[in-house]
Protein backbone atom coordinates (compact mmCIF):
# COMPACT_ATOMS: atom_id res chain seq x y z
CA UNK A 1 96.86 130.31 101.36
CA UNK A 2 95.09 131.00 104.65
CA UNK A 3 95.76 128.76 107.59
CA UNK A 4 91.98 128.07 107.74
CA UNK A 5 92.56 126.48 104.14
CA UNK A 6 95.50 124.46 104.91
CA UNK A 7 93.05 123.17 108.19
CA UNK A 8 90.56 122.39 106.15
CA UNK A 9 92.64 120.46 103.55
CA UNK A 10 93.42 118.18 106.08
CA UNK A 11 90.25 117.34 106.98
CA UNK A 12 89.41 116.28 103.86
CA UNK A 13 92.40 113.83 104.33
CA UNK A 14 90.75 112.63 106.91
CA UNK A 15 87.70 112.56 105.72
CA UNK A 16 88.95 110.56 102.45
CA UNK A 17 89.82 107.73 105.37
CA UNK A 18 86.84 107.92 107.04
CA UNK A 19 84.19 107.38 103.78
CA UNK A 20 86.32 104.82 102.60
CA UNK A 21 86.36 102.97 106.02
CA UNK A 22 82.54 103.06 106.10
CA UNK A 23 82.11 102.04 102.41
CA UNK A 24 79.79 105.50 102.01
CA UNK A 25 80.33 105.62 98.73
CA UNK A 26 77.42 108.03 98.02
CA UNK A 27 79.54 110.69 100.00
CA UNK A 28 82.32 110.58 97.47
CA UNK A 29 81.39 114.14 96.09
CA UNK A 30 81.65 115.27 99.68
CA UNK A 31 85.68 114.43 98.52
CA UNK A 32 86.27 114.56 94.80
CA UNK A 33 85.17 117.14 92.11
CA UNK A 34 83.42 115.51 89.54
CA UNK A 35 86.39 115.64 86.91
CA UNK A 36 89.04 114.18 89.57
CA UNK A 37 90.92 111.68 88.79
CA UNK A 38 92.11 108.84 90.74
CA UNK A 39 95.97 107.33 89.67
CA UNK A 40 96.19 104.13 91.70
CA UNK A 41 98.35 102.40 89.15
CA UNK A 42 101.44 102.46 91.71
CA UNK A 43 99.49 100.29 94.22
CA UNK A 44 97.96 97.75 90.99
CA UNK A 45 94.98 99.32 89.98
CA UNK A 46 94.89 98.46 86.53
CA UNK A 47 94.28 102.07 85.14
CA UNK A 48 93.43 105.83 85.64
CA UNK A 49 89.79 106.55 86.84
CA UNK A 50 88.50 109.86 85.97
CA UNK A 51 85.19 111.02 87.59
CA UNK A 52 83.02 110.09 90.33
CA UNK A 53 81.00 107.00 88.91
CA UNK A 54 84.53 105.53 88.05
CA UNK A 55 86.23 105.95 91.28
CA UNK A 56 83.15 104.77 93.12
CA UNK A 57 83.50 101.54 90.61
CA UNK A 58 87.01 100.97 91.39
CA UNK A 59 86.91 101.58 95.07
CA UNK A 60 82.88 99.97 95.33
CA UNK A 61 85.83 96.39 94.02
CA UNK A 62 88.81 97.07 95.89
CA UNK A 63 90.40 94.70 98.16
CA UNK A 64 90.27 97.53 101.07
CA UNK A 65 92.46 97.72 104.57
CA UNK A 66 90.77 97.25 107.77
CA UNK A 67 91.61 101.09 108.16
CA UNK A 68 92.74 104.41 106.04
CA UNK A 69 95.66 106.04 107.90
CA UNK A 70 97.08 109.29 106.90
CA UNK A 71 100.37 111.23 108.40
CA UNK A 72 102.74 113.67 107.67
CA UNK A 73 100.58 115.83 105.65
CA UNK A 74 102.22 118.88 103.89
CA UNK A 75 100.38 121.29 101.47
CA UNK A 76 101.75 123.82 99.36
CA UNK A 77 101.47 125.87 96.06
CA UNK A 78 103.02 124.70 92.97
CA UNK A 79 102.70 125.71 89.53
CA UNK A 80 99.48 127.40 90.30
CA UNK A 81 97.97 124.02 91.89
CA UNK A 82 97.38 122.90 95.43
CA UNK A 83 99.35 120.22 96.06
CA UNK A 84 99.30 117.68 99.13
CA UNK A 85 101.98 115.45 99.86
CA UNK A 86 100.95 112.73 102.78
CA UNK A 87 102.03 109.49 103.37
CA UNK A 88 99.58 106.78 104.28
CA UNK A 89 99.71 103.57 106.08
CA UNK A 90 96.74 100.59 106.30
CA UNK A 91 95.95 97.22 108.25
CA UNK A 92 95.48 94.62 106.11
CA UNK A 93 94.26 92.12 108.89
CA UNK A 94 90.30 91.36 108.10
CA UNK A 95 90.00 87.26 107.99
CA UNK A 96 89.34 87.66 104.46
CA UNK A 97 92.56 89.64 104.01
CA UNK A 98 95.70 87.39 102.18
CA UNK A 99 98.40 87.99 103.40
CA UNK A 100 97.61 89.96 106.35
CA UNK A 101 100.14 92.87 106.50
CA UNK A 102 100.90 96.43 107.14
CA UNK A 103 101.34 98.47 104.31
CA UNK A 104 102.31 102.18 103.09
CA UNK A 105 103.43 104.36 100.51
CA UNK A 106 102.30 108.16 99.35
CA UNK A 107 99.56 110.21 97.97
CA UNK A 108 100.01 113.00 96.10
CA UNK A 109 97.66 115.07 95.52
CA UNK A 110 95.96 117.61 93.48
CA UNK A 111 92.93 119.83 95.77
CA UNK A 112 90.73 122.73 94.88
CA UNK A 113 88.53 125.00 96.76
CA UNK A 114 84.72 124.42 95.90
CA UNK A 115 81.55 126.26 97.11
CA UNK A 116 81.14 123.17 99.22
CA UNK A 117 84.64 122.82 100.17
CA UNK A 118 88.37 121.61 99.27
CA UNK A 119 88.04 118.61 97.13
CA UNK A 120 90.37 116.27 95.69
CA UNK A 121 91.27 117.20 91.51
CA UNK A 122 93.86 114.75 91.45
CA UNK A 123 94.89 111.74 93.66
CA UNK A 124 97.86 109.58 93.27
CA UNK A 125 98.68 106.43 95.52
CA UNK A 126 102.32 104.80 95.16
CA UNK A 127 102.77 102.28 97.47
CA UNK A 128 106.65 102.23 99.11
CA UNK A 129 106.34 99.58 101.81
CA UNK A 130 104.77 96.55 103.67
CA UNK A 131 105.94 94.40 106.59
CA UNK A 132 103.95 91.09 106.34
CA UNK A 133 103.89 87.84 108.60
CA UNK A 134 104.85 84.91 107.33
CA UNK A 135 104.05 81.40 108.01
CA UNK A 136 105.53 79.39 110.99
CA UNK A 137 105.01 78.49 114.77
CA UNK A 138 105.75 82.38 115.69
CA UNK A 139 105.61 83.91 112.49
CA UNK A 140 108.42 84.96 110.08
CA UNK A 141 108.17 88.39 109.53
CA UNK A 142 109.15 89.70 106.29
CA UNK A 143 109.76 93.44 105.25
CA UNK A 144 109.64 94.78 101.44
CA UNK A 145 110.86 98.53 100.53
């Protein structure tokens, strides 16, 4: 894999944040291939999504952060495949958010190289964390691992 690839794999990380942020969700080709699938089971989606029309569904419903963050992004071959590991961490502080909290976990992922670009084949969310405030005159602040 050429550095330029690895580069350009994570800008399409960031890219994933930014759509998402923005609610474009008629630039989700610009991130999946139209087979991908989308495992969000380990953060309570209530099953797989495979292609574009049903990721857009899911995430057109979600309950989304104030903000997509994405850090220590590693990519390597394995088994043939692509694979990203990144960990991820999101604001849940809108008004409309209950309980507002910070909260993180993986992705692992599954990318390919298109004629437009890298896209995502395969992306898997497990959540691992979330420090939330509590009620109270200052704020209890509880942490879950």
């Amino acid at each position: 894999m050429e550095p330029t690839d690895i580069v350009m794999i994570h800008q399409l990380l960031g890219l994933y944040g930014h759509i998402l942020d923005a609610r474009e969700w008629d630039r989700l080709a610009e991130l999946f291939t139209p087979d991908a699938e989308l495992d969000y089971t380990g953060v309570h989606a209530p099953k797989l999504y495979r292609g574009i029309p049903e990721i857009r569904g899911y995430f057109e419903r979600a309950n989304h952060p104030s903000a997509h963050h994405v850090t220590n992004i590693f990519v390597h071959r394995h088994d043939g495949d692509v694979v990203v590991k990144s960990k991820f961490f999101v604001p849940f502080t809108r008004a409309s958010h209950e309980v507002h909290r910070w909260y993180g976990g993986d992705y692992d992922d599954v990318v390919v190289e298109t004629p437009q670009g890298w896209r995502f084949r395969a992306k898997t969310c497990t959540e691992r964390w979330q420090f939330t405030q509590g009620e109270g005159p200052v704020g209890e602040l509880r942490a879950t691992f």
